[in-house]
C-alpha atoms as a PDB file:
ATOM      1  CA  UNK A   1      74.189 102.299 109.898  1.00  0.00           C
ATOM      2  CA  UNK A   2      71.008 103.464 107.932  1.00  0.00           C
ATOM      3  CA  UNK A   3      72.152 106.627 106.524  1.00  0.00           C
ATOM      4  CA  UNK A   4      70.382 109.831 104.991  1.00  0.00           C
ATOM      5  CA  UNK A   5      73.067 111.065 103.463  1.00  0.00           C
ATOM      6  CA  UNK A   6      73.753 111.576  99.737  1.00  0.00           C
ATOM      7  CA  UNK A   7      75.995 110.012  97.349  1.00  0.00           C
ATOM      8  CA  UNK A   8      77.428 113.252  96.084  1.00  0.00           C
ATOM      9  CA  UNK A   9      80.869 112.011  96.179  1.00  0.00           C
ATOM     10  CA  UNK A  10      80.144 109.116  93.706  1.00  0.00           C
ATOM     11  CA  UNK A  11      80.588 110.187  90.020  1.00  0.00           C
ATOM     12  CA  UNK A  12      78.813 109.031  86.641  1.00  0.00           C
ATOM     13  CA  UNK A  13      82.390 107.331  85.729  1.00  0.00           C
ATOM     14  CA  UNK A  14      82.626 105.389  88.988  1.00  0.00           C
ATOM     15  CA  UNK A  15      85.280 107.438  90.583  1.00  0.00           C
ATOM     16  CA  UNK A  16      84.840 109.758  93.529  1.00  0.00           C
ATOM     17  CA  UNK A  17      84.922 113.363  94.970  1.00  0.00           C
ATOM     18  CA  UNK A  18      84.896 114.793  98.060  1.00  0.00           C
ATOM     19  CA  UNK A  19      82.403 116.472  99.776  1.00  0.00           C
ATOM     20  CA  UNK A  20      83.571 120.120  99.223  1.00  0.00           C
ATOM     21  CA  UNK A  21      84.192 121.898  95.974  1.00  0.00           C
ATOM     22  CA  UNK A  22      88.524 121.891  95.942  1.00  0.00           C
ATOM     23  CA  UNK A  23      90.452 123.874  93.816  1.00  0.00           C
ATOM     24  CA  UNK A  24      92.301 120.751  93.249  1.00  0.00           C
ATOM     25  CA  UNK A  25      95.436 122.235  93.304  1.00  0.00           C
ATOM     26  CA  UNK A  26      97.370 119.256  94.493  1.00  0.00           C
ATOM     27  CA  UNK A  27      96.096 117.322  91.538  1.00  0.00           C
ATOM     28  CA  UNK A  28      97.687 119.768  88.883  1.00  0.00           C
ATOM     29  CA  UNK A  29     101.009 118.254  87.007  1.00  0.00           C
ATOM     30  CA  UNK A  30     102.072 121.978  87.316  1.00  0.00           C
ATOM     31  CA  UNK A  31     101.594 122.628  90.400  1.00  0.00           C
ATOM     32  CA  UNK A  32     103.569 119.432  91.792  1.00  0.00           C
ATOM     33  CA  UNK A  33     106.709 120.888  89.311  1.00  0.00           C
ATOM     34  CA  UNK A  34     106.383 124.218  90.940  1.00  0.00           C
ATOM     35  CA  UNK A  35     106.493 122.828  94.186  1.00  0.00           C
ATOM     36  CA  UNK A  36     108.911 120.488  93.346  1.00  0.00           C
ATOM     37  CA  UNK A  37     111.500 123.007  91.923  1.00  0.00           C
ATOM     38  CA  UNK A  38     111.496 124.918  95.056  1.00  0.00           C
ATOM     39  CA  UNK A  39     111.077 122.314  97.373  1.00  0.00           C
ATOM     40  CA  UNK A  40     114.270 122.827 100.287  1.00  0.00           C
ATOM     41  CA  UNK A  41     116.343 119.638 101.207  1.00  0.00           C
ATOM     42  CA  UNK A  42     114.498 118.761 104.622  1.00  0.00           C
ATOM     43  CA  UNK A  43     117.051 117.157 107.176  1.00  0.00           C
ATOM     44  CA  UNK A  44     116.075 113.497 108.038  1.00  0.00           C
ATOM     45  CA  UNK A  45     115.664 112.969 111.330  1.00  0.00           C
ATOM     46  CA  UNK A  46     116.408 108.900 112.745  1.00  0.00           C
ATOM     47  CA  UNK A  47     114.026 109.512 116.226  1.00  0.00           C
ATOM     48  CA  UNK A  48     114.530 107.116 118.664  1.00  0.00           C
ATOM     49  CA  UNK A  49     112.081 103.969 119.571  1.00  0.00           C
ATOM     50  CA  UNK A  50     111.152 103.134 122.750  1.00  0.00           C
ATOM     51  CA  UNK A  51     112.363  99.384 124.051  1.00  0.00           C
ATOM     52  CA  UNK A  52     109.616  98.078 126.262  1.00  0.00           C
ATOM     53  CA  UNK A  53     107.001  97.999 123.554  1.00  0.00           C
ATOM     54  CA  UNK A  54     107.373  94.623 122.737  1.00  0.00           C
ATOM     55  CA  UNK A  55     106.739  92.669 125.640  1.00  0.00           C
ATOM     56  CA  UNK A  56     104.056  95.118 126.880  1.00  0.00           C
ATOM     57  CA  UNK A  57     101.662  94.263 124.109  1.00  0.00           C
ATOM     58  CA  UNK A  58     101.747  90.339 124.569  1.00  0.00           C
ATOM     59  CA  UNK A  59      99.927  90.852 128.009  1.00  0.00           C
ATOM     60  CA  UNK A  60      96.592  89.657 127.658  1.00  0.00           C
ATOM     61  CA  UNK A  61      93.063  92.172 128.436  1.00  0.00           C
ATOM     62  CA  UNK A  62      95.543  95.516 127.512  1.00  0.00           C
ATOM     63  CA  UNK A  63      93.765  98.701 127.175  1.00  0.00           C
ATOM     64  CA  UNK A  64      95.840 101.206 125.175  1.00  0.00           C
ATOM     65  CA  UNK A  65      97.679 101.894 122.086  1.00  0.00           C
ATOM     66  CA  UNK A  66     101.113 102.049 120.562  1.00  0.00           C
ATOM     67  CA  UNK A  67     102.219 104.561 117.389  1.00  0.00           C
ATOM     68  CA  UNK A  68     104.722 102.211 115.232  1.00  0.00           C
ATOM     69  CA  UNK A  69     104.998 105.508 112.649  1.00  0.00           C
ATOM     70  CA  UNK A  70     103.311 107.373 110.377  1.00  0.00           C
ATOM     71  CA  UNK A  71      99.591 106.453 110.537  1.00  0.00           C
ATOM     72  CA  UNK A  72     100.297 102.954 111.783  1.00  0.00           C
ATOM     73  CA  UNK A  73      98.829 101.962 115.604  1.00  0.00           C
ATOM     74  CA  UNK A  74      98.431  99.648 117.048  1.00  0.00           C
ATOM     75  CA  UNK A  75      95.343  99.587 119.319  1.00  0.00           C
ATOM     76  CA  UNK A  76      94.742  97.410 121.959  1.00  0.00           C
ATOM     77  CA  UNK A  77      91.039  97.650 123.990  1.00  0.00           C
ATOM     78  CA  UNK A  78      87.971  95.428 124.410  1.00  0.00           C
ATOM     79  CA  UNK A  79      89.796  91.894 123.364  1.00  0.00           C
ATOM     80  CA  UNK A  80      90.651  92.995 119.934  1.00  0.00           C
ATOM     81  CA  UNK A  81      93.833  93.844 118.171  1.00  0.00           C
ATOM     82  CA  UNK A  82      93.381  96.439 115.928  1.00  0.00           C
ATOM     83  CA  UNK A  83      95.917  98.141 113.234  1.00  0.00           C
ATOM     84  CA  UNK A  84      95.447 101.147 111.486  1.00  0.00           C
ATOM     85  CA  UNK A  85      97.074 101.397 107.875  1.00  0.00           C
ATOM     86  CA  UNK A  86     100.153  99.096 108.304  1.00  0.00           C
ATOM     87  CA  UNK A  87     103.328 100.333 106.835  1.00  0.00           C
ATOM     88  CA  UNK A  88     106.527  98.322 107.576  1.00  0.00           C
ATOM     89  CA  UNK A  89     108.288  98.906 104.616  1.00  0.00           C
ATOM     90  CA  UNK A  90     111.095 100.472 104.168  1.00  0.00           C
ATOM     91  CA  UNK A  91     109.523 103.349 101.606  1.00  0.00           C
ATOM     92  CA  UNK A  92     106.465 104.814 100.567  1.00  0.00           C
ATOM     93  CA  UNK A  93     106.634 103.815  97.176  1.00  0.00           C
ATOM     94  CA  UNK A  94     105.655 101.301  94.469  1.00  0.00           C
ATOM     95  CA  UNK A  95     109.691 100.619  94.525  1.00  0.00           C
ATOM     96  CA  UNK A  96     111.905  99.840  97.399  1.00  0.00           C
ATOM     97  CA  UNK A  97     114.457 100.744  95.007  1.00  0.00           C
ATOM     98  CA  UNK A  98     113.222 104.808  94.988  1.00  0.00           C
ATOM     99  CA  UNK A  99     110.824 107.232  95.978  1.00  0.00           C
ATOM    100  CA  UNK A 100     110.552 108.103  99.859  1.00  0.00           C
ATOM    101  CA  UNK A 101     112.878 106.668 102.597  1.00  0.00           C
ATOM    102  CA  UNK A 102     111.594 105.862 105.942  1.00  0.00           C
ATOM    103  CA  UNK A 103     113.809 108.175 108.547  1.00  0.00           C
ATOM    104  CA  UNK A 104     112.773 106.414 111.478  1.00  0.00           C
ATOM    105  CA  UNK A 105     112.253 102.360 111.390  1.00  0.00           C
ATOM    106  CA  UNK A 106     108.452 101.104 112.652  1.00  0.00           C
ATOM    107  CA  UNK A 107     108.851 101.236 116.853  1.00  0.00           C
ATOM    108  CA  UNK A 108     107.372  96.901 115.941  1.00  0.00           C
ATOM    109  CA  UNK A 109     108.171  94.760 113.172  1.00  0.00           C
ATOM    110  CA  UNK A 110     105.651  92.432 112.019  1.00  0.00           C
ATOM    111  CA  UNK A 111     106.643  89.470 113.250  1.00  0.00           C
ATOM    112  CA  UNK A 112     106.854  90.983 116.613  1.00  0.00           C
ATOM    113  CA  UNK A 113     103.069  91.662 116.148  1.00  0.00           C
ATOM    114  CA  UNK A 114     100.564  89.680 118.459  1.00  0.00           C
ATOM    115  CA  UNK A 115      97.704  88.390 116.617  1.00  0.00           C
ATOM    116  CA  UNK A 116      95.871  90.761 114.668  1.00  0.00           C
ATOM    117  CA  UNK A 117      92.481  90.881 114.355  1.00  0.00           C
ATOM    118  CA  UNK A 118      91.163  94.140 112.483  1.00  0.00           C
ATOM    119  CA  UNK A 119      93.167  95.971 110.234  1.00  0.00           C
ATOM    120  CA  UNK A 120      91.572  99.256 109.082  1.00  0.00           C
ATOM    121  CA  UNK A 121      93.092 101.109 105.629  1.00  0.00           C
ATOM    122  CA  UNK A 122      91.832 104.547 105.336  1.00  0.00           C
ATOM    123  CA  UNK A 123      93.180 104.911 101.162  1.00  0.00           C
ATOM    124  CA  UNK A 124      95.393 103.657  98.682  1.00  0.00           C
ATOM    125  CA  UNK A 125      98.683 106.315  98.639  1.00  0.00           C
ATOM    126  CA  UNK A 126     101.957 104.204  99.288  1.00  0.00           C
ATOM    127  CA  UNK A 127     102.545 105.357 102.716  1.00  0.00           C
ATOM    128  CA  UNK A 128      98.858 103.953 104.109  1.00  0.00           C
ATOM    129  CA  UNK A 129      98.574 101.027 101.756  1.00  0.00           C
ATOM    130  CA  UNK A 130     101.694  99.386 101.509  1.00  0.00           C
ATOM    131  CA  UNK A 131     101.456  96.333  99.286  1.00  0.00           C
ATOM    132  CA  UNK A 132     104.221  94.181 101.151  1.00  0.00           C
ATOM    133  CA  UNK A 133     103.457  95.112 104.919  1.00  0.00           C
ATOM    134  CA  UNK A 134      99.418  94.148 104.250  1.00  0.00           C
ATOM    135  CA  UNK A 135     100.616  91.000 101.771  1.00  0.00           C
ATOM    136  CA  UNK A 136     103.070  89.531 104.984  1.00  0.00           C
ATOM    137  CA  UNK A 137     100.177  90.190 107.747  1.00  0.00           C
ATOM    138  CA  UNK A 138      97.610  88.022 105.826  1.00  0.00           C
ATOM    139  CA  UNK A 139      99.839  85.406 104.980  1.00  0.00           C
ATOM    140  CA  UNK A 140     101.348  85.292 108.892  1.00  0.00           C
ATOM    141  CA  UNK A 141      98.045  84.765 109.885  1.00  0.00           C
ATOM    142  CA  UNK A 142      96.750  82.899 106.927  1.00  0.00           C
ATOM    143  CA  UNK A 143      94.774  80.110 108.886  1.00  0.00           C
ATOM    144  CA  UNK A 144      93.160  82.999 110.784  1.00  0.00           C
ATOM    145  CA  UNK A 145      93.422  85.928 108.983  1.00  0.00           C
ATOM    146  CA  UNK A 146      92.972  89.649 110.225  1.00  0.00           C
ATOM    147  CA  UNK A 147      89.590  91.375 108.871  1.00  0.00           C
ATOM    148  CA  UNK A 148      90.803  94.245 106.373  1.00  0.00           C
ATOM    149  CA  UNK A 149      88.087  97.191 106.678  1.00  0.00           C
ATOM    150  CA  UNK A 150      88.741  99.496 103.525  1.00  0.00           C
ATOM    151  CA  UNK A 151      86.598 101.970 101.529  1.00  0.00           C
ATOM    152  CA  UNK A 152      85.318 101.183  98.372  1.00  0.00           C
ATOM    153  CA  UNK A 153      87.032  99.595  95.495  1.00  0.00           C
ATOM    154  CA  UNK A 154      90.130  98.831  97.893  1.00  0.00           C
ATOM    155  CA  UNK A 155      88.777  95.179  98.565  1.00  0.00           C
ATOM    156  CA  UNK A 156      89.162  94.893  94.901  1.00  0.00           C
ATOM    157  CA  UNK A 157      92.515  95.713  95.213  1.00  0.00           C
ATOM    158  CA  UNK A 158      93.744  93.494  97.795  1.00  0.00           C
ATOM    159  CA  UNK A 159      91.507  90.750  95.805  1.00  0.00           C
ATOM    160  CA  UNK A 160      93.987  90.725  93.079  1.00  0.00           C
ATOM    161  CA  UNK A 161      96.879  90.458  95.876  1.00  0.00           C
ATOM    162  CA  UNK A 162      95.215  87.259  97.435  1.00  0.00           C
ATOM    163  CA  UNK A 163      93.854  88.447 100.204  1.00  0.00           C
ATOM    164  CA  UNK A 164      89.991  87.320 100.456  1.00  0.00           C
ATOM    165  CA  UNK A 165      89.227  88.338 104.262  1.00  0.00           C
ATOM    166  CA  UNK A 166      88.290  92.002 103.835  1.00  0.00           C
ATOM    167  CA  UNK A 167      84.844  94.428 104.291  1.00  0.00           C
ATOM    168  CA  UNK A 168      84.858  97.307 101.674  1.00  0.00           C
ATOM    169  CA  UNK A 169      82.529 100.172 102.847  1.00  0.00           C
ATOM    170  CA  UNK A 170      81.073 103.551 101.591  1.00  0.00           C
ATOM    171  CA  UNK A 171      81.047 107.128 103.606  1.00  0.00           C
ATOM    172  CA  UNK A 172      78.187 106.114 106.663  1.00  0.00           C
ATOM    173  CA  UNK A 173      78.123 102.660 106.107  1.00  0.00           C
ATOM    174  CA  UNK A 174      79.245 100.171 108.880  1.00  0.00           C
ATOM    175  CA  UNK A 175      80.339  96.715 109.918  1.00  0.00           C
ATOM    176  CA  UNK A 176      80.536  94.715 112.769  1.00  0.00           C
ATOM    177  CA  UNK A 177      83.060  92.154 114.312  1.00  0.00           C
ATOM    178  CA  UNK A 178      82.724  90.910 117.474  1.00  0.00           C
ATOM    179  CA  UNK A 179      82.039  93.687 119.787  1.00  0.00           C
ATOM    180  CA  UNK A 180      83.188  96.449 117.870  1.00  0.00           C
ATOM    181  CA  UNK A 181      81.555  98.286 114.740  1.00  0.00           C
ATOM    182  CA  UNK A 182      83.378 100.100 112.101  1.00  0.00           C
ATOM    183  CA  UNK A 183      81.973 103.406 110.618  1.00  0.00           C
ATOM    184  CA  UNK A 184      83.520 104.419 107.326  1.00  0.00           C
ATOM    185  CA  UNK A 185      83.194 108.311 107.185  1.00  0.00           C
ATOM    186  CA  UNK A 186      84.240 111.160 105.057  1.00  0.00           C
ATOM    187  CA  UNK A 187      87.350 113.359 105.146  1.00  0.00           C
ATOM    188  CA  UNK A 188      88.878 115.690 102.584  1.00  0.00           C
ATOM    189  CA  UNK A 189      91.529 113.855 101.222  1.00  0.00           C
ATOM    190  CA  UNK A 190      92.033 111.454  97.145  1.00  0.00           C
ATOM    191  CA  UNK A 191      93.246 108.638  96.618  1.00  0.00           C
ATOM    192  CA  UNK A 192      95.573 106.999  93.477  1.00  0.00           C
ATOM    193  CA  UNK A 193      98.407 104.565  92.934  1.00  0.00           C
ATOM    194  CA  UNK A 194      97.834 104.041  89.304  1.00  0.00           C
ATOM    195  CA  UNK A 195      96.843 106.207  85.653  1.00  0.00           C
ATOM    196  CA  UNK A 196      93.359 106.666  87.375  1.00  0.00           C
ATOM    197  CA  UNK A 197      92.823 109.171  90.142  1.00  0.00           C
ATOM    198  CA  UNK A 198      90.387 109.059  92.918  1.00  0.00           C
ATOM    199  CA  UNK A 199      89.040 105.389  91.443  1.00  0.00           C
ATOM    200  CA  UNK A 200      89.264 104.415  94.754  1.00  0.00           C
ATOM    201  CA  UNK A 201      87.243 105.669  98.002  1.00  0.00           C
ATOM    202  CA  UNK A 202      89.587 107.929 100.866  1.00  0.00           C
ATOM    203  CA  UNK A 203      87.847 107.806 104.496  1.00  0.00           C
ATOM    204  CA  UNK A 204      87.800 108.063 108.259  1.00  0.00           C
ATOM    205  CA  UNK A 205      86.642 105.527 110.670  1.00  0.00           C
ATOM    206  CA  UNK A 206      84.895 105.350 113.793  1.00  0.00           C
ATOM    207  CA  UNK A 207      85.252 102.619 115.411  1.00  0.00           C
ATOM    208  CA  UNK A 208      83.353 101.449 118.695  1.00  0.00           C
ATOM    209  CA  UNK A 209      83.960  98.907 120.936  1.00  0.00           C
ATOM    210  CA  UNK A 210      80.509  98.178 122.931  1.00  0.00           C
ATOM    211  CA  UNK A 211      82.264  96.366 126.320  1.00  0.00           C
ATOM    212  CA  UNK A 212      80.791  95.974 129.420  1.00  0.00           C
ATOM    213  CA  UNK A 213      78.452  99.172 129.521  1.00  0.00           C
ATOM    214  CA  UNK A 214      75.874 100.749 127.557  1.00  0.00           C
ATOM    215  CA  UNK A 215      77.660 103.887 126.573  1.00  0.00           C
ATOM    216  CA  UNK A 216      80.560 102.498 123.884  1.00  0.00           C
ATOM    217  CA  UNK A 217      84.325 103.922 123.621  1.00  0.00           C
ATOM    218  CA  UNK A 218      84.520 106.013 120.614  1.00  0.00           C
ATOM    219  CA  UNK A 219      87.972 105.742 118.587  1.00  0.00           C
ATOM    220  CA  UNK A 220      88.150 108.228 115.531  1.00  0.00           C
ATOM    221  CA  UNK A 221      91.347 107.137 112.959  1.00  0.00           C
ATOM    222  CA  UNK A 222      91.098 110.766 110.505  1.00  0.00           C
ATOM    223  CA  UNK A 223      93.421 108.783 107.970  1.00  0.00           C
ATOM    224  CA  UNK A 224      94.811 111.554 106.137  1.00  0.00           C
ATOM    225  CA  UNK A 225      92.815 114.791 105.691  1.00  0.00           C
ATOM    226  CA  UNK A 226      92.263 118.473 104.751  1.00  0.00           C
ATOM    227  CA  UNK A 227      90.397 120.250 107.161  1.00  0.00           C
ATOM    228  CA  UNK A 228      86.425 120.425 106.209  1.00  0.00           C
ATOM    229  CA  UNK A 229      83.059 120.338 107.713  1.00  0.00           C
ATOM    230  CA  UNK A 230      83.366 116.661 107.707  1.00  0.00           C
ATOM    231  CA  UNK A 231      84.024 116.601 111.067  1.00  0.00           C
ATOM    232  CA  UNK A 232      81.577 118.079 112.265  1.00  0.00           C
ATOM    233  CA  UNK A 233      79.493 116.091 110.875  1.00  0.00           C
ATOM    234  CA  UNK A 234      81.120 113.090 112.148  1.00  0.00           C
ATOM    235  CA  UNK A 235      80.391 114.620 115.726  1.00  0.00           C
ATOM    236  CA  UNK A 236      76.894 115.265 114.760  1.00  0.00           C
ATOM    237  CA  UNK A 237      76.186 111.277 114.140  1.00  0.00           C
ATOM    238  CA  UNK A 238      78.285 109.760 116.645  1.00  0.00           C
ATOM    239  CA  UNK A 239      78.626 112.450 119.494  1.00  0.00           C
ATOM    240  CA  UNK A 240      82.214 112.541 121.514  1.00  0.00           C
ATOM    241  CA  UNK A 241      84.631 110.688 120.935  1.00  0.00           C
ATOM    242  CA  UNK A 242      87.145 108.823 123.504  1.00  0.00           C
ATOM    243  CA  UNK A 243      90.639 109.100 121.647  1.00  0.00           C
ATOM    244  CA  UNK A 244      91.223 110.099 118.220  1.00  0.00           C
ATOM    245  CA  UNK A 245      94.463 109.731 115.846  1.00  0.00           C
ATOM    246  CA  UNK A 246      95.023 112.619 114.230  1.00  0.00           C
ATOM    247  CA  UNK A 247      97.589 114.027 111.637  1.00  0.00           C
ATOM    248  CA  UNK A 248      99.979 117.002 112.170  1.00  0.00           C
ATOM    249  CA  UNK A 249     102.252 116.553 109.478  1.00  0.00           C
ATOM    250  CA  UNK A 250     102.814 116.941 105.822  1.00  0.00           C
ATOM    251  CA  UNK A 251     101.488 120.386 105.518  1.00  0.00           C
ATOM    252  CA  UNK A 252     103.608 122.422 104.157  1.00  0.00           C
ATOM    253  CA  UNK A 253     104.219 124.507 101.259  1.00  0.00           C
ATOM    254  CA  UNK A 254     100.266 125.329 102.569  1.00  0.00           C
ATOM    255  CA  UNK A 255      99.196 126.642  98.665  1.00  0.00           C
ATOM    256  CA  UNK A 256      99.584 123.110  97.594  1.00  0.00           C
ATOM    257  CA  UNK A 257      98.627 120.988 100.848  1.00  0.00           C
ATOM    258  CA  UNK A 258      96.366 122.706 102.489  1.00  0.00           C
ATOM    259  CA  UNK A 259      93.356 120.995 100.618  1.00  0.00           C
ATOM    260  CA  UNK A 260      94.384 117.586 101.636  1.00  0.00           C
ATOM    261  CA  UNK A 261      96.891 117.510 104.304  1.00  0.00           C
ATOM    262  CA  UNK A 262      95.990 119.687 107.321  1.00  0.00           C
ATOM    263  CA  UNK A 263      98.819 121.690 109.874  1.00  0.00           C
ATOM    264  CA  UNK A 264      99.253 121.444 113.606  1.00  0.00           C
ATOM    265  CA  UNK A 265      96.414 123.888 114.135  1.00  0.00           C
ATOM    266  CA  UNK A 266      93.825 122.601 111.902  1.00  0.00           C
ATOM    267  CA  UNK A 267      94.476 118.956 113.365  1.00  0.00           C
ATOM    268  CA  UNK A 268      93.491 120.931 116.873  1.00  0.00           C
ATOM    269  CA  UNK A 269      90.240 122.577 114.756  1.00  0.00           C
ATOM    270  CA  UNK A 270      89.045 118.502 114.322  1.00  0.00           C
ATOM    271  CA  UNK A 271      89.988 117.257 117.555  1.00  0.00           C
ATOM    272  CA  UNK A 272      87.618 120.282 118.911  1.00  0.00           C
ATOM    273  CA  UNK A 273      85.012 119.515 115.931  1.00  0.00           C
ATOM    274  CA  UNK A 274      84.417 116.003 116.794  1.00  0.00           C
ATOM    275  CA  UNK A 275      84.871 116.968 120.815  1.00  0.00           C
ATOM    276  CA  UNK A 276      87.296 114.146 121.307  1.00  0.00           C
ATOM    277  CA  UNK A 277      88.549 113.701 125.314  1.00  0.00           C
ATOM    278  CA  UNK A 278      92.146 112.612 124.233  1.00  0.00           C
ATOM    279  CA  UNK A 279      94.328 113.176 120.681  1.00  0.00           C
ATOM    280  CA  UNK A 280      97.537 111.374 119.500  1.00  0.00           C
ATOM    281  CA  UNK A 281      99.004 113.668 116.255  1.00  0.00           C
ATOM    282  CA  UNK A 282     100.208 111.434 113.625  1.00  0.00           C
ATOM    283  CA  UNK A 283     101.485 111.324 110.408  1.00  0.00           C
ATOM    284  CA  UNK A 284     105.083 112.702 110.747  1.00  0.00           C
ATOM    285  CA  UNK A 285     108.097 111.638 111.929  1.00  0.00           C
ATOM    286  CA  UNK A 286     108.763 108.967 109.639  1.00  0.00           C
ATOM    287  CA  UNK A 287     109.053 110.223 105.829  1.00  0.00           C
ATOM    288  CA  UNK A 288     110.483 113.391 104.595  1.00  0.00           C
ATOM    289  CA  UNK A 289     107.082 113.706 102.298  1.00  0.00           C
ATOM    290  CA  UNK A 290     107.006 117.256 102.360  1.00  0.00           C
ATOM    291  CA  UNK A 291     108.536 121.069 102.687  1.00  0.00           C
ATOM    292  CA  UNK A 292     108.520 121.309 106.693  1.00  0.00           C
ATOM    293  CA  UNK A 293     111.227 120.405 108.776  1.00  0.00           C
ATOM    294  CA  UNK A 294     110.727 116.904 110.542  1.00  0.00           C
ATOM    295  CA  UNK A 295     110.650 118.312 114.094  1.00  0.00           C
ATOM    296  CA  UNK A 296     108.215 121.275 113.470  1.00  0.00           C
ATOM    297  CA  UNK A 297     104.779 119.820 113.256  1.00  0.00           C
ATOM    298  CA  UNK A 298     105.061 118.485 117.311  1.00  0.00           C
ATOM    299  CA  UNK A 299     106.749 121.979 118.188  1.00  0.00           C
ATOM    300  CA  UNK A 300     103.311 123.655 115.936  1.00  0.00           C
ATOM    301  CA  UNK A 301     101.224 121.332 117.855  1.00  0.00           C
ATOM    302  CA  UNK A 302     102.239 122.819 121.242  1.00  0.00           C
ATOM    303  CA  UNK A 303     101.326 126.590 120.025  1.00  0.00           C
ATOM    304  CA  UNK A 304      97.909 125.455 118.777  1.00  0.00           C
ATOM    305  CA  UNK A 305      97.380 124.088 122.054  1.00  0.00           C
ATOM    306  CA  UNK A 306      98.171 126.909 123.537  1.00  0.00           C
ATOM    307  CA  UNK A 307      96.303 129.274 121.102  1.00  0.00           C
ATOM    308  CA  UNK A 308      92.614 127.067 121.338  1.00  0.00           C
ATOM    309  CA  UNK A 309      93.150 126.724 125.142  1.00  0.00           C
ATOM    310  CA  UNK A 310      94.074 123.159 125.308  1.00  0.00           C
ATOM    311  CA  UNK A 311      95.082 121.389 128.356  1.00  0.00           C
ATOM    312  CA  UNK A 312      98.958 119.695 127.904  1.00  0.00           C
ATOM    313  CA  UNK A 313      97.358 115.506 127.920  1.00  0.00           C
ATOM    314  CA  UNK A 314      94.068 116.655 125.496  1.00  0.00           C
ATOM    315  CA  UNK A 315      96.317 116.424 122.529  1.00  0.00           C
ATOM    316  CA  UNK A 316      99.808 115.161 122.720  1.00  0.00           C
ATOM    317  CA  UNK A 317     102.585 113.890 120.342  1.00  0.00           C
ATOM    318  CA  UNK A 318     104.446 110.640 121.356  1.00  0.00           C
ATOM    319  CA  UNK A 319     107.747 109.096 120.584  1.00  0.00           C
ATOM    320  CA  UNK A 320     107.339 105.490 118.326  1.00  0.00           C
ATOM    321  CA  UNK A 321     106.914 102.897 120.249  1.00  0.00           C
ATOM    322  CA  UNK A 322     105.414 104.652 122.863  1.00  0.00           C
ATOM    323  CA  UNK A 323     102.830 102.638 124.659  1.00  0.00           C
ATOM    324  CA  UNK A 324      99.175 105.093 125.688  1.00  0.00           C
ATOM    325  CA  UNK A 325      97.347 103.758 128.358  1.00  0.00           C
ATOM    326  CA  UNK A 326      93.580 103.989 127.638  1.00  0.00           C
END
């Protein structure tokens, strides 16, 4: 995509910002200990998967989508297998020894995967880029490996991990594989696994699947996100789109989230920016990450639904393992 836009986000010392002027207050080392020291014990919740997943996505020509957890899908449409940020571990961490537990196990493991095709990482944190999960799918598939489509600097990353099969793209920039196109696009979010923050790129992706007519199916994958005017941006270069994943969870306490993590009603404020026909919330569930309880942000979702006039199958929640026609 030939772009007009600026490069506003890059910085002098090859880092990045995002498009809006934050008060970073996520980023300060006293804010985390303030939230931390009030932070309430959240009760885990083990949801249930659903069973007839696995044999469902093995049919050949599918058209829809399954949530494994957290920001992981897989989606199925236009001959291509396609997974958003794989996380199979069993934390979000750079230890399987500490640091967040998964609640819920993935609704697939990766060996009961098809074939993968695309895999599309929208940052670095530990619960969207988890080292094993994207290590195990490139060597599974080593003689035919999965395209990874990442943001800037990530490709590096996975580089020193030996995986060689990957696209790294700025904000508006695209790439094509068979007959889809990838649009790397900004949201409000950082990124940072290591002593440097925000040395990697954060983004969204469009991703379009030109079939059998002229008019392509729009996906939008939001990543992880504070709400912005990102989004409508997004709508202004790509118009509607079909279905878009969406997260509703890991909001709260709101005076330290809400710059990078949006609620159940701001998630509805982007599904209505970038017009999208259908929604699937994401992005709880699965980790205890933060101060809400683990069954509030589908209950929150309802009321904004309710609030911005939403019909009950525009934007819906779904258990793991639930299989979305399309």
């Amino acid at each position: 995509m030939s772009s007009s836009y600026n490069k506003r986000h890059h910085l002098p010392n090859g880092a990045f910002r995002n498009n809006a002027d934050l008060k970073h207050t996520h980023a300060s080392a006293w804010n985390v200990l303030k939230w931390k020291s009030k932070a309430p014990k959240v009760k885990a919740i083990d949801y249930s998967v659903a069973q007839d997943t696995k044999t469902a996505i093995h049919k050949p020509d599918q058209k829809h989508c399954v949530w494994i957890g957290h920001a992981t899908f897989l989606l199925q449409y236009g001959g291509l297998n396609i997974l958003t940020d794989p996380h199979f571990s069993d934390r979000a961490s750079p230890s399987q020894l500490i640091g967040p537990k998964r609640t819920t196990k993935p609704a697939l493991s990766i060996t009961q995967l098809p074939h993968i095709d695309v895999i599309v990482i929208s940052h670095d944190h530990y619960d969207h880029l988890d080292m094993h999960s994207v290590v195990v799918l490139y060597e599974r598939q080593r003689s035919n490996p999965p395209l990874f489509v990442v943001p800037l600097k990530v490709g590096q990353w996975l580089k020193k991990r030996g995986i060689s099969n990957w696209v790294e793209l700025d904000w508006w920039q695209s790439t094509s594989f068979k007959n889809w196109c990838f649009h790397a696009v900004p949201v409000q979010h950082f990124s940072g696994r290591g002593l440097k923050p925000n040395n990697t790129l954060w983004a969204g992706w469009v991703m379009e699947c030109l079939e059998d007519s002229s008019e392509p199916y729009k996906v939008f994958f939001a990543g992880d996100t504070g709400y912005s005017d990102d989004f409508k941006n997004i709508n202004k270069q790509f118009g509607a789109m079909d279905l878009s994943f969406i997260p509703i969870g890991a909001y709260a306490p709101r005076w330290f989230m809400k710059e990078v993590h949006v609620n159940p009603d701001e998630a509805v404020r982007i599904h209505l920016d970038v017009k999208s026909k259908r929604s699937i919330g994401m992005h709880w569930g699965s980790f205890v990450l933060t101060d809400e309880p683990m069954d509030e942000p589908p209950k929150n979702l309802e009321e904004a639904k309710a609030k911005y006039s939403l019909s009950h199958d525009e934007f819906i929640s779904v258990a793991h393992g639930e299989i979305i026609q399309l």
